[in-house]
Protein backbone atom coordinates (compact mmCIF):
# COMPACT_ATOMS: atom_id res chain seq x y z
CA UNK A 1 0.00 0.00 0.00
CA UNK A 2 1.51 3.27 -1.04
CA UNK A 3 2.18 6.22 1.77
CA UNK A 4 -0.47 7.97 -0.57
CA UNK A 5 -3.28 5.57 0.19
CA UNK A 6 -2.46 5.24 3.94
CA UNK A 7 -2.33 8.63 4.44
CA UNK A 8 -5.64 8.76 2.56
CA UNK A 9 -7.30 6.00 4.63
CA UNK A 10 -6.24 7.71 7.92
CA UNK A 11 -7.50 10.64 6.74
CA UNK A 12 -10.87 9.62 5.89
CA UNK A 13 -10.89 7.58 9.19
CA UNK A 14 -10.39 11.03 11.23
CA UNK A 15 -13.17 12.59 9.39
CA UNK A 16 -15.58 9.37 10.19
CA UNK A 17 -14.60 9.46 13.58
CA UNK A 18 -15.40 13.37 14.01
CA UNK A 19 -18.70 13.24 11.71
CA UNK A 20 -20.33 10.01 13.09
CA UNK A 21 -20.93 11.70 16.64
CA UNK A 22 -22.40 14.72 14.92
CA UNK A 23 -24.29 12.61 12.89
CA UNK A 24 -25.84 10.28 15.18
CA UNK A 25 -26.34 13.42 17.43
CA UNK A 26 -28.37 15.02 14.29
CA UNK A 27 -30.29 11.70 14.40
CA UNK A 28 -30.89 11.27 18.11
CA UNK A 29 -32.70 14.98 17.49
CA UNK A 30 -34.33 13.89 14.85
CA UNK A 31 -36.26 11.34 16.27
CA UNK A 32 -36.77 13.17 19.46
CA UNK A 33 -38.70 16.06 17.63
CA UNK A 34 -40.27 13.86 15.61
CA UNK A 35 -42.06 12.56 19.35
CA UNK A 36 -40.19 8.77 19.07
CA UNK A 37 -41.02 7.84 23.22
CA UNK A 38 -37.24 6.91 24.41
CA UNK A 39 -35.31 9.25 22.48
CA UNK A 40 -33.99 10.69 25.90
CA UNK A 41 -32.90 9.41 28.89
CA UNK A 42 -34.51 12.23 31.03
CA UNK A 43 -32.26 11.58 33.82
CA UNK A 44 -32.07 14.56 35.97
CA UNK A 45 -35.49 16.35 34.88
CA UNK A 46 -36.82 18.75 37.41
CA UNK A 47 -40.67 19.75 37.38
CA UNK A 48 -41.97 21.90 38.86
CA UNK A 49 -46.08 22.86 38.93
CA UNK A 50 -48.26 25.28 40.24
CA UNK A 51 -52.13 24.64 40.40
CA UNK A 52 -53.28 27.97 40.36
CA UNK A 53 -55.97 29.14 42.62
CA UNK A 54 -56.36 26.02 44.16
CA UNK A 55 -57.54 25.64 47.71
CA UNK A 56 -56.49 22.41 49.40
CA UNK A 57 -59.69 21.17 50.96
CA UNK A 58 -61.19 21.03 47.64
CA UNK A 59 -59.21 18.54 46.32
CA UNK A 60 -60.11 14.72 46.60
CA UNK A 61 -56.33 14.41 47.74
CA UNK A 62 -57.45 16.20 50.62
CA UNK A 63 -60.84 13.92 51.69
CA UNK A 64 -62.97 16.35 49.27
CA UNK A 65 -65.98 14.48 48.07
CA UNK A 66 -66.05 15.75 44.56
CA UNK A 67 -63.58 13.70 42.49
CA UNK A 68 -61.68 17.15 41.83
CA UNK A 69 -58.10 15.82 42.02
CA UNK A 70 -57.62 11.77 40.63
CA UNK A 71 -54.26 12.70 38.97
CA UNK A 72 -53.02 14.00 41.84
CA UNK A 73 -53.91 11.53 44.01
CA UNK A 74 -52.22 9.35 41.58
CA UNK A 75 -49.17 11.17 42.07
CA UNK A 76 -49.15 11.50 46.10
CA UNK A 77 -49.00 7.89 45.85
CA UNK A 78 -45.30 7.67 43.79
CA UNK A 79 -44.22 9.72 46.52
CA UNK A 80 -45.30 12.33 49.80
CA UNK A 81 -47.69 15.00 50.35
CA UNK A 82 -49.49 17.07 52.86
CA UNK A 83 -52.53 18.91 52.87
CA UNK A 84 -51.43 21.91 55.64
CA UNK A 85 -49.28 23.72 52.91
CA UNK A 86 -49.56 27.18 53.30
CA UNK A 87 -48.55 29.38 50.47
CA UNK A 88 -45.98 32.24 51.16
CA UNK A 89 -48.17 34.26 50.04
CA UNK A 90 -51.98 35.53 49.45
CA UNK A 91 -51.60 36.01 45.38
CA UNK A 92 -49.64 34.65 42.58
CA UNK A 93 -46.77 37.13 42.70
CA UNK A 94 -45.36 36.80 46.08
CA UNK A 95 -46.27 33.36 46.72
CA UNK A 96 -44.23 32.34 42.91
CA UNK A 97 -41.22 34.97 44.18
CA UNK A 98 -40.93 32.58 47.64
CA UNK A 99 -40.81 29.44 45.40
CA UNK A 100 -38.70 30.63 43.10
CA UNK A 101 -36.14 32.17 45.63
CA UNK A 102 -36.63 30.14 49.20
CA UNK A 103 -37.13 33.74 50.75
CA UNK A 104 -40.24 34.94 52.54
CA UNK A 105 -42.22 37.67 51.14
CA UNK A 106 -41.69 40.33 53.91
CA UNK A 107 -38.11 39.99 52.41
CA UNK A 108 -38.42 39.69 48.84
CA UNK A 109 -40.82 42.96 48.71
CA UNK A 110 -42.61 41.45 45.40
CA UNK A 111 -46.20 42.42 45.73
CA UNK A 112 -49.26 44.23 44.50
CA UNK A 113 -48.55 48.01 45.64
CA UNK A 114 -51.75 49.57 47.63
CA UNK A 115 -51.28 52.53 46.12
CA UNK A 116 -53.67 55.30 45.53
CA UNK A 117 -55.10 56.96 42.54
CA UNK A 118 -52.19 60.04 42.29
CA UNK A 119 -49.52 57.59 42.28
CA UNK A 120 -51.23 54.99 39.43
CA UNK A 121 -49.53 56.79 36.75
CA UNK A 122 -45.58 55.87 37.71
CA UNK A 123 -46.79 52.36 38.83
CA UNK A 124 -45.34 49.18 36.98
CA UNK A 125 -47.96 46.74 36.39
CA UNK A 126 -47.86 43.03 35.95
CA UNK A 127 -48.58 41.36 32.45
CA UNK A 128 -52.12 41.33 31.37
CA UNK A 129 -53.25 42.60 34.21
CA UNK A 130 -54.12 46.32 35.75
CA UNK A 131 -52.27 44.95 38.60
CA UNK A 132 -49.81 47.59 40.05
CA UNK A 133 -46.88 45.65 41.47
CA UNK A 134 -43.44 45.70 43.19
CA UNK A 135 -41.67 43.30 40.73
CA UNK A 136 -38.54 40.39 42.40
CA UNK A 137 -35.71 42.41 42.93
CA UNK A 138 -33.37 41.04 40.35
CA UNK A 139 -30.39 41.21 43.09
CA UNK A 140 -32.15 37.51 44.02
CA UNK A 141 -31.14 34.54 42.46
CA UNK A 142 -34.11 32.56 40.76
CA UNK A 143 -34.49 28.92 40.66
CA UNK A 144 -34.08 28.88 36.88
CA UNK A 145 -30.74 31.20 37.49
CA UNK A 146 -29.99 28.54 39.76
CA UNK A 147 -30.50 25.36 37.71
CA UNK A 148 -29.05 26.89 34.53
CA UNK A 149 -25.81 27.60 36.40
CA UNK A 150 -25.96 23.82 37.07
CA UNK A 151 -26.46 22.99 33.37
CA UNK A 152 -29.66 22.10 33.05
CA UNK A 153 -32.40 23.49 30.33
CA UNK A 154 -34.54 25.86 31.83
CA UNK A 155 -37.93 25.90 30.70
CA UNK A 156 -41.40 27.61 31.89
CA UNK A 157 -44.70 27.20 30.63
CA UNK A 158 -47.33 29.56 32.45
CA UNK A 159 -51.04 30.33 32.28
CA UNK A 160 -50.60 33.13 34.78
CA UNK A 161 -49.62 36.25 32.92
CA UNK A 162 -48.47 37.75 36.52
CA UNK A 163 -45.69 35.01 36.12
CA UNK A 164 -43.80 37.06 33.32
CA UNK A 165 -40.89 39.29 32.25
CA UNK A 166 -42.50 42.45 34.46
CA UNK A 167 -42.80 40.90 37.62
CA UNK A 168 -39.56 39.52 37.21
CA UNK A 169 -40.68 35.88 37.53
CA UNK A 170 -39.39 34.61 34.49
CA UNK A 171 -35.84 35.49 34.68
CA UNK A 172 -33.61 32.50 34.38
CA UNK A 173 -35.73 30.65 31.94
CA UNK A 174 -34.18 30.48 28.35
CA UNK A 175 -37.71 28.65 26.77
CA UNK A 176 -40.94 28.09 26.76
CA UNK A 177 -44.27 30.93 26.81
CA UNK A 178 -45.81 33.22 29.10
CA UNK A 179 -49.44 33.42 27.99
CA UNK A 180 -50.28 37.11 27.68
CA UNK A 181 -53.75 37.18 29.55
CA UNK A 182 -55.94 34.91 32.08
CA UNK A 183 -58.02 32.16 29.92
CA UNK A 184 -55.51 32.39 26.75
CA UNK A 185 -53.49 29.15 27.86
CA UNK A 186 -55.25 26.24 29.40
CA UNK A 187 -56.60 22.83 28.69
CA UNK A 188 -55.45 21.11 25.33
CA UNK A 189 -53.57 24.95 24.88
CA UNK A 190 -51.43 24.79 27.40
CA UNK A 191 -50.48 21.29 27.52
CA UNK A 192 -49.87 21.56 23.75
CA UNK A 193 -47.25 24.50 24.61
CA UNK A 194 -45.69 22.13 26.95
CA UNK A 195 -45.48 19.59 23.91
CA UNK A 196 -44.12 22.58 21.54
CA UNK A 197 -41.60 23.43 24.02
CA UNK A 198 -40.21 20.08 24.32
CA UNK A 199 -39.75 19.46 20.64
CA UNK A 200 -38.88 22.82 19.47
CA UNK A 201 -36.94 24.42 22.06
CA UNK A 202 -34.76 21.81 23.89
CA UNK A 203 -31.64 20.22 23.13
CA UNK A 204 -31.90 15.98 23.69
CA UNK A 205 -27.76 16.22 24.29
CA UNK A 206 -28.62 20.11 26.14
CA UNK A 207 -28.05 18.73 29.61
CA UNK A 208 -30.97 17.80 32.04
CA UNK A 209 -34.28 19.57 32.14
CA UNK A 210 -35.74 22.12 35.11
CA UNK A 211 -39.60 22.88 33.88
CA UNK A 212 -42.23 25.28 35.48
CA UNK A 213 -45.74 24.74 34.62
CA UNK A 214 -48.42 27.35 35.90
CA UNK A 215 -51.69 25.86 35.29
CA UNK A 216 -54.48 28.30 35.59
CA UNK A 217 -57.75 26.68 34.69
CA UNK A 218 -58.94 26.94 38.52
CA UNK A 219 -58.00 30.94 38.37
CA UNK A 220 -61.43 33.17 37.31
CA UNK A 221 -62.93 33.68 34.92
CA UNK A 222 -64.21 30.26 35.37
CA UNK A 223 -65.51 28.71 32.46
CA UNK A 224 -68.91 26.62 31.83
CA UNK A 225 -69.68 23.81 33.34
CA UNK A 226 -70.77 21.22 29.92
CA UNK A 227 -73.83 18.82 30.44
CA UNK A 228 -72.61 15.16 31.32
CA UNK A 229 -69.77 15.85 33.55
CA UNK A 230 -71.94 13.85 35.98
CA UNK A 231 -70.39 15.16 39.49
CA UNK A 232 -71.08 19.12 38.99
CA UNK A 233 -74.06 20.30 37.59
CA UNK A 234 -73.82 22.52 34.28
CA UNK A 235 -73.72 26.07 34.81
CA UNK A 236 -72.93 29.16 32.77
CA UNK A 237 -69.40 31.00 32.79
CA UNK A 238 -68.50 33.28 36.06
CA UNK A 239 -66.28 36.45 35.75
CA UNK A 240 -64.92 38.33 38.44
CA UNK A 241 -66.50 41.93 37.45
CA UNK A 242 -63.53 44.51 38.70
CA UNK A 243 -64.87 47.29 36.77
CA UNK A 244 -68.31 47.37 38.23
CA UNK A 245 -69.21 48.48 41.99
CA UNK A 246 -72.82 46.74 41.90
CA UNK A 247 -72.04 43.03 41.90
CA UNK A 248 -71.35 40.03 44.33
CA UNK A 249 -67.80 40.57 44.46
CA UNK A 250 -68.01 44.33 46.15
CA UNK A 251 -71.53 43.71 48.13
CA UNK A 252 -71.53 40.12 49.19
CA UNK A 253 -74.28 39.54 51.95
CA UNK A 254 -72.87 38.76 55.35
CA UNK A 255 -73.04 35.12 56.46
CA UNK A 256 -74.87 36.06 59.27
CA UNK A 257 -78.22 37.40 56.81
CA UNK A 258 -80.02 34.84 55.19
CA UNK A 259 -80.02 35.44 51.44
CA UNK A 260 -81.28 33.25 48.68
CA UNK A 261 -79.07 35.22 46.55
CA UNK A 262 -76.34 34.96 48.61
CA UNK A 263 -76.89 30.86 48.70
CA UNK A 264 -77.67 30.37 44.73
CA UNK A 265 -74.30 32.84 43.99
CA UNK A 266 -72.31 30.86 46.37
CA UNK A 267 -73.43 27.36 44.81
CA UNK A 268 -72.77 28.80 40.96
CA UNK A 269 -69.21 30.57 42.27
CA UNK A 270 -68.51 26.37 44.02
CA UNK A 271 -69.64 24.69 41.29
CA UNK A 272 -67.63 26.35 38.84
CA UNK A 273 -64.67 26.34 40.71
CA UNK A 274 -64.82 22.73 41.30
CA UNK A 275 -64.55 22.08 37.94
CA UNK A 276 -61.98 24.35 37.29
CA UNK A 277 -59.84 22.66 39.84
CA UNK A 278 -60.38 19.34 37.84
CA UNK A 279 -59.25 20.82 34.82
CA UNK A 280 -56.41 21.80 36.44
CA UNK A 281 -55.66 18.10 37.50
CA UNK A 282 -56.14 16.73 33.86
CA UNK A 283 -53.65 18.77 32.84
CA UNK A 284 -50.91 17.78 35.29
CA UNK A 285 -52.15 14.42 33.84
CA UNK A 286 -51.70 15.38 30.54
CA UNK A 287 -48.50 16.98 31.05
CA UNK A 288 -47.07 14.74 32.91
CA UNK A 289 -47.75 11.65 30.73
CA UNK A 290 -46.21 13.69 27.65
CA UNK A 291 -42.99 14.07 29.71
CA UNK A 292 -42.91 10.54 30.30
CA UNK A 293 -43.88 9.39 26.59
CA UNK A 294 -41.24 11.72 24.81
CA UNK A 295 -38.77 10.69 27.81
CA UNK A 296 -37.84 13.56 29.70
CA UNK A 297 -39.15 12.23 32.89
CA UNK A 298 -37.71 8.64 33.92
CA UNK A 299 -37.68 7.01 37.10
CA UNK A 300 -35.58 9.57 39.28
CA UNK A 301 -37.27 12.36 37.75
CA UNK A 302 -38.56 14.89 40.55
CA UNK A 303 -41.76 16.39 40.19
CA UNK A 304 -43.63 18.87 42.94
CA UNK A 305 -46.60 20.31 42.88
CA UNK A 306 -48.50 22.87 44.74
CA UNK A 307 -50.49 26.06 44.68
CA UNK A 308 -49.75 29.69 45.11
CA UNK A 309 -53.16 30.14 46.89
CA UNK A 310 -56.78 29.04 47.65
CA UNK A 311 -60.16 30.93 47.10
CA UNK A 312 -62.58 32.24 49.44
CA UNK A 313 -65.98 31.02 48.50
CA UNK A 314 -68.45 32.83 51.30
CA UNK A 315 -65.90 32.53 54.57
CA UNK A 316 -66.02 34.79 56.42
CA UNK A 317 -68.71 36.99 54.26
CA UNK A 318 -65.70 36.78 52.01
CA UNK A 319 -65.11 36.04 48.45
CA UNK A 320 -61.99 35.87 46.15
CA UNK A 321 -58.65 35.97 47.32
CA UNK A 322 -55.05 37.73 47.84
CA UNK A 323 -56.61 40.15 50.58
CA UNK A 324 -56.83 37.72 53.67
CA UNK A 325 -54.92 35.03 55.09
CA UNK A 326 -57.80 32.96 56.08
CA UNK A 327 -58.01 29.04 55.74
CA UNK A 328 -59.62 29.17 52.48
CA UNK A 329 -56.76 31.55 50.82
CA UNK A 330 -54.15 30.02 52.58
CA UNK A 331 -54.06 26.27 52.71
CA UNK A 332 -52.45 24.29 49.69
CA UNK A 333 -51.68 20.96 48.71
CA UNK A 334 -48.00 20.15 48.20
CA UNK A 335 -47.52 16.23 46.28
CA UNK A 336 -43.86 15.68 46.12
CA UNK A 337 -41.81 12.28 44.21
CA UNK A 338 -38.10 12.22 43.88
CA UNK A 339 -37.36 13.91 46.67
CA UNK A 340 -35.25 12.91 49.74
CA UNK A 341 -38.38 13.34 51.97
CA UNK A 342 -39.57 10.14 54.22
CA UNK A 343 -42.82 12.97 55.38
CA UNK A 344 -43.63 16.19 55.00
CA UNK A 345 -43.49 17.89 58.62
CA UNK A 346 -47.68 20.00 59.52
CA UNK A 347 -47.96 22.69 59.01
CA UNK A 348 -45.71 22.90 56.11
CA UNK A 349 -44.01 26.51 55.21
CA UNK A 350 -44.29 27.58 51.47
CA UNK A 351 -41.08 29.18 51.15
CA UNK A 352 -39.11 25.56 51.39
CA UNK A 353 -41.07 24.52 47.86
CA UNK A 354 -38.06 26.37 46.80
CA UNK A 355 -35.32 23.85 48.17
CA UNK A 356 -37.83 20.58 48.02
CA UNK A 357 -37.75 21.34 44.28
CA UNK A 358 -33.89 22.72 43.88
CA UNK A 359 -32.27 19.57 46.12
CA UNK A 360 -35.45 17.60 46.48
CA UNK A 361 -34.79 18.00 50.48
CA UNK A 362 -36.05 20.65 53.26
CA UNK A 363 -33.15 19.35 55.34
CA UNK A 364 -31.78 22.39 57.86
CA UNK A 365 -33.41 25.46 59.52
CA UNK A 366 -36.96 25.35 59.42
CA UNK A 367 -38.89 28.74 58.63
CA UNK A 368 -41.88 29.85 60.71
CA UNK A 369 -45.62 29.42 58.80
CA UNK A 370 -46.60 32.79 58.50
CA UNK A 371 -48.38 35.16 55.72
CA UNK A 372 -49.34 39.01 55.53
CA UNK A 373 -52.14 40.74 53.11
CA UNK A 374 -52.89 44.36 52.24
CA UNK A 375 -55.43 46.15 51.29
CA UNK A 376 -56.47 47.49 47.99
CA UNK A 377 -57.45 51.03 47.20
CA UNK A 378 -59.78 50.66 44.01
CA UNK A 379 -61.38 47.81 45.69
CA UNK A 380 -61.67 49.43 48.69
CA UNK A 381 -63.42 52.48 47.99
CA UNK A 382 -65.96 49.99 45.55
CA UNK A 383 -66.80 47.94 48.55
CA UNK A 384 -67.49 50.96 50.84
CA UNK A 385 -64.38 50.21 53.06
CA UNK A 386 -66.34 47.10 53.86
CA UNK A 387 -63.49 44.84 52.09
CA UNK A 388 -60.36 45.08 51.56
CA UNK A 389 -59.31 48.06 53.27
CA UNK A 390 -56.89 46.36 56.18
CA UNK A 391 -53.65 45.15 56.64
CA UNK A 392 -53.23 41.21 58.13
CA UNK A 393 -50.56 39.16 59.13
CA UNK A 394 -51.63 35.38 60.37
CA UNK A 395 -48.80 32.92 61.99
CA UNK A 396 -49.57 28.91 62.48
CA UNK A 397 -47.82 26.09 64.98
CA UNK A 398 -49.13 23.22 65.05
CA UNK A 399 -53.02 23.47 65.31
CA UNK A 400 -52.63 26.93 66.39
CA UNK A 401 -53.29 29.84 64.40
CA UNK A 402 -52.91 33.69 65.64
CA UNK A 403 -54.04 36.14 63.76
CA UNK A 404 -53.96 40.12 63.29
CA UNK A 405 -55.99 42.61 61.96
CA UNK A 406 -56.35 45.74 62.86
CA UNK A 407 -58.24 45.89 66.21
CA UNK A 408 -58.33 42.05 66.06
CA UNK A 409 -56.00 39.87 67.66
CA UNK A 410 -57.05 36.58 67.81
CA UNK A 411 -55.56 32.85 68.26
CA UNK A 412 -57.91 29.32 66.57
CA UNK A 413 -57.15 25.97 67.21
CA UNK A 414 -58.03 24.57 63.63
CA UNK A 415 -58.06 21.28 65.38
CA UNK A 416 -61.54 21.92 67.22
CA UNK A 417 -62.25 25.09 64.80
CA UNK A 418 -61.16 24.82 60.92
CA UNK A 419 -63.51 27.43 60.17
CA UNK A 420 -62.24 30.00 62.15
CA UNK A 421 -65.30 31.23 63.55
CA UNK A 422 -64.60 31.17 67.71
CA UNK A 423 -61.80 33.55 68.03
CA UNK A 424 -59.73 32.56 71.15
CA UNK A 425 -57.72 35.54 73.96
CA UNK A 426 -54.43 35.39 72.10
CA UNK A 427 -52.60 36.63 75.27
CA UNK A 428 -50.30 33.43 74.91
CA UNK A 429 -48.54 34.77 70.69
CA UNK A 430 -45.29 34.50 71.04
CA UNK A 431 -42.71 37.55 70.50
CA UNK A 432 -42.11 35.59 66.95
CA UNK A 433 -45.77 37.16 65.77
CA UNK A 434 -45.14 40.44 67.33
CA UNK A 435 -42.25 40.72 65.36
CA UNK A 436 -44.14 39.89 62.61
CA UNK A 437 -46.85 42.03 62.96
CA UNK A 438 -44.07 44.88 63.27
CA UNK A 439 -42.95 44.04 59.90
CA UNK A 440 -46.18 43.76 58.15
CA UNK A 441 -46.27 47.30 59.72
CA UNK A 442 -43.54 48.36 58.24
CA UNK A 443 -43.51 46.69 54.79
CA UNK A 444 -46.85 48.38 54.26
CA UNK A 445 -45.69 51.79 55.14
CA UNK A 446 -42.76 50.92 52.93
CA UNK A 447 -45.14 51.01 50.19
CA UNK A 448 -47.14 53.85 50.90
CA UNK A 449 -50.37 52.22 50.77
CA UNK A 450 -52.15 50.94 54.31
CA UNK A 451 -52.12 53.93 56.42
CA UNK A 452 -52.32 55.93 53.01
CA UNK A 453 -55.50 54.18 51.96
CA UNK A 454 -56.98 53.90 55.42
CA UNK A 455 -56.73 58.19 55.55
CA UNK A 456 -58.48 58.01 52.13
CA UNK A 457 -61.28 55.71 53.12
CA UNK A 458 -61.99 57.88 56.40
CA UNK A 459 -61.82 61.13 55.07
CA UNK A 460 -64.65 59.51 52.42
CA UNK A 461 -66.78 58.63 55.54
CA UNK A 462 -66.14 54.77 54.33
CA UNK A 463 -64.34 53.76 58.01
CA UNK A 464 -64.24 55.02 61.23
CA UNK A 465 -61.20 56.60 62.68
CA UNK A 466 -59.03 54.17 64.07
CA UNK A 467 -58.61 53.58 67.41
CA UNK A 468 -55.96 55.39 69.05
């Protein structure tokens, strides 16, 4: 054999060696996008979901009676979960901020600011909404900043518009949609962005994948309920009416007046609901199994799911939510698999979603169980200062709940009172919910809204003067 013809051979060898990985690389996509189950290993995936707007006692998982939650329960049993959750915070955008940063809101600052009507105009406000907000300060690290930096794909898929580029939510994730209003992502939609993501966006040899899903279908407006579901009757679509003074939402009747109204409203406002929380679960179904069929989720893949916060639906003579740390608003479900976790410890604090999902362990200090609402302005003023209008700040130990607002300081044992109706002396708090309370003080003042809006609302003869 000439040198010629060796050299030749070698040469061509070289080339076979460098191509062949490229090629079979080129081919290892190709059959992943075109949906060929097994094409990826999936070893590492992280996923993380949010059931929007869902309150935990109306979930099967959670001794409901409705049949509201079957893929979840499906779930809880792969792994652990707890029904004493309670979100970080009373809305989407400080309750995502916690999870997405392990900090409690009183530190993170990201909220809805209670400002008043001269200060509207400088306000940022959060995607698709007339929401105006204090955004995540970008000096904290996200938990998609933090899994890129580990190598993974970082990917986010969310119903919630609040969960966007404004409020500073989505920073850290390099794929995936942001749906640009409430209703414009969900069912067969949003799962189908899930399935768009994974083909189009993501790299099969791109490392392991980190993926937020915010699935909205239990957030208002609610849709119809269809003939034939067969547990919930069918009923029309319900919309939360902001712009309007003379509705439900604004002039509820108080539990303790019998109202026909009140009871047929309160059935329609359940009903729907319900069924919006089941859509919700068939959509973790549905996105689940697509993980698992196009192979992104294997055996050790972690998955935890939760909620940012409940609804109110009549507690209290209260409806809708992100205004009061009640039960109702506060209390989640948290399913965990994957994890490190023998149990999850009662009552559990929202802010360690953040390290259950980042090292699928809560291991170390444990934070208190505490959240803190504000009041709104707009709504305010619509409601007559009967909603709305007051700062709260509510702690939990064990059974034990204190709570704080305004003139009311109050302890329940959920044990003998889940429905917070017999307000116990609450002469035993301890100096932890003082301090608290101090700080709710303070992070509302920070804002300029509480003491602001409470002026407002008095000098409009909506409230007394407060006590001295």
């Amino acid at each position: 054999m000439t040198r010629t013809r060796v050299l030749l051979l070698v040469t061509v060898g070289l080339g076979l060696a460098i191509a062949l990985p490229f090629l079979a690389a080129a081919g290892w996509r190709a059959a992943y996008k075109a949906g060929k189950a097994g094409a990826f290993s999936g070893r590492g995936t992280v996923v993380m979901v949010v059931l929007d707007n869902v309150r935990a006692d109306h979930t099967s998982l959670c001794g409901y009676a409705r049949p509201t939650t079957p893929n979840l329960e499906a779930l809880a049993r792969e792994g652990v979960h707890t029904c004493r959750a309670y979100a970080p915070g009373t809305w989407t955008l400080p309750s995502h901020a916690s999870y997405f940063t392990g900090v409690p809101m009183l530190d993170h600052g990201a909220h809805e600011l209670p400002v008043v009507d001269a200060e509207l105009a400088s306000a940022s406000y959060a995607r698709g909404t007339g929401i105006p907000i204090r955004g995540l300060d970008d000096k904290l690290p996200t938990i998609a900043e933090q899994m890129a930096s580990r190598g993974y794909q970082t990917a986010i898929v969310s119903a919630n518009p609040v969960v966007g580029k404004e409020s500073g939510l989505a920073r850290g994730f390099r794929h995936g949609v942001v749906s640009p209003s409430f209703g414009a992502l969900m069912d067969e939609r949003v799962v189908g962005a899930v399935a768009d993501t994974l083909r189009d966006d993501l790299d099969p040899l791109g490392g392991p994948l980190f993926l937020f899903v915010n699935l909205a279908e239990a957030h208002q407006p609610w849709a119809a309920v269809p003939e034939g579901v067969g547990w919930v009757p069918a009923r029309d679509t319900l919309k939360f009416h902001s712009s309007s003074a003379n509705n439900p939402w604004y002039h509820f009747p108080p539990p303790e007046e019998p109202s026909a109204e009140r009871d047929a409203f309160l059935g329609h406002l359940t009903d729907v609901y319900d069924y919006g929380i089941w859509r919700a679960d068939r959509s973790l179904g549905a996105v689940l199994d697509l993980l698992r069929a196009r192979g992104w989720c294997g055996s050790d893949c972690r998955v935890v799911v939760t909620s940012d916060h409940g609804e109110l639906l009549g507690e209290h003579g209260l409806i809708d939510h992100g205004f009061y740390p009640w039960e109702g608003n506060a209390r989640v479900p948290l399913v965990a698999t994957g994890t490190r976790e023998a149990a999850i410890e009662e009552p559990f604090p929202g802010t360690l979603v953040h390290a259950l999902a980042l090292d699928g362990t809560t291991a170390g200090a444990r934070p208190g169980v505490s959240q803190a609402a504000f009041g709104q302005a707009h709504r305010a003023r619509a409601s007559g200062g009967r909603f709305y209008a007051e700062r709260m700040t509510a702690a939990w130990a064990g059974t034990v709940k204190w709570v704080w607002q305004g003139a009311l300081l109050a302890k329940y044992d959920l044990a003998v009172d889940p429905a917070e109706t017999h307000p116990l002396p609450a002469d035993d708090a301890p100096p932890a919910f003082t301090s608290l309370r101090e700080r709710t003080r303070d992070f509302s003042a920070g804002q300029g809204g509480d003491d602001a809006l409470r002026e407002q609302l008095e000098a409009a003869g909506y409230l007394e003067p407060a006590p001295p």
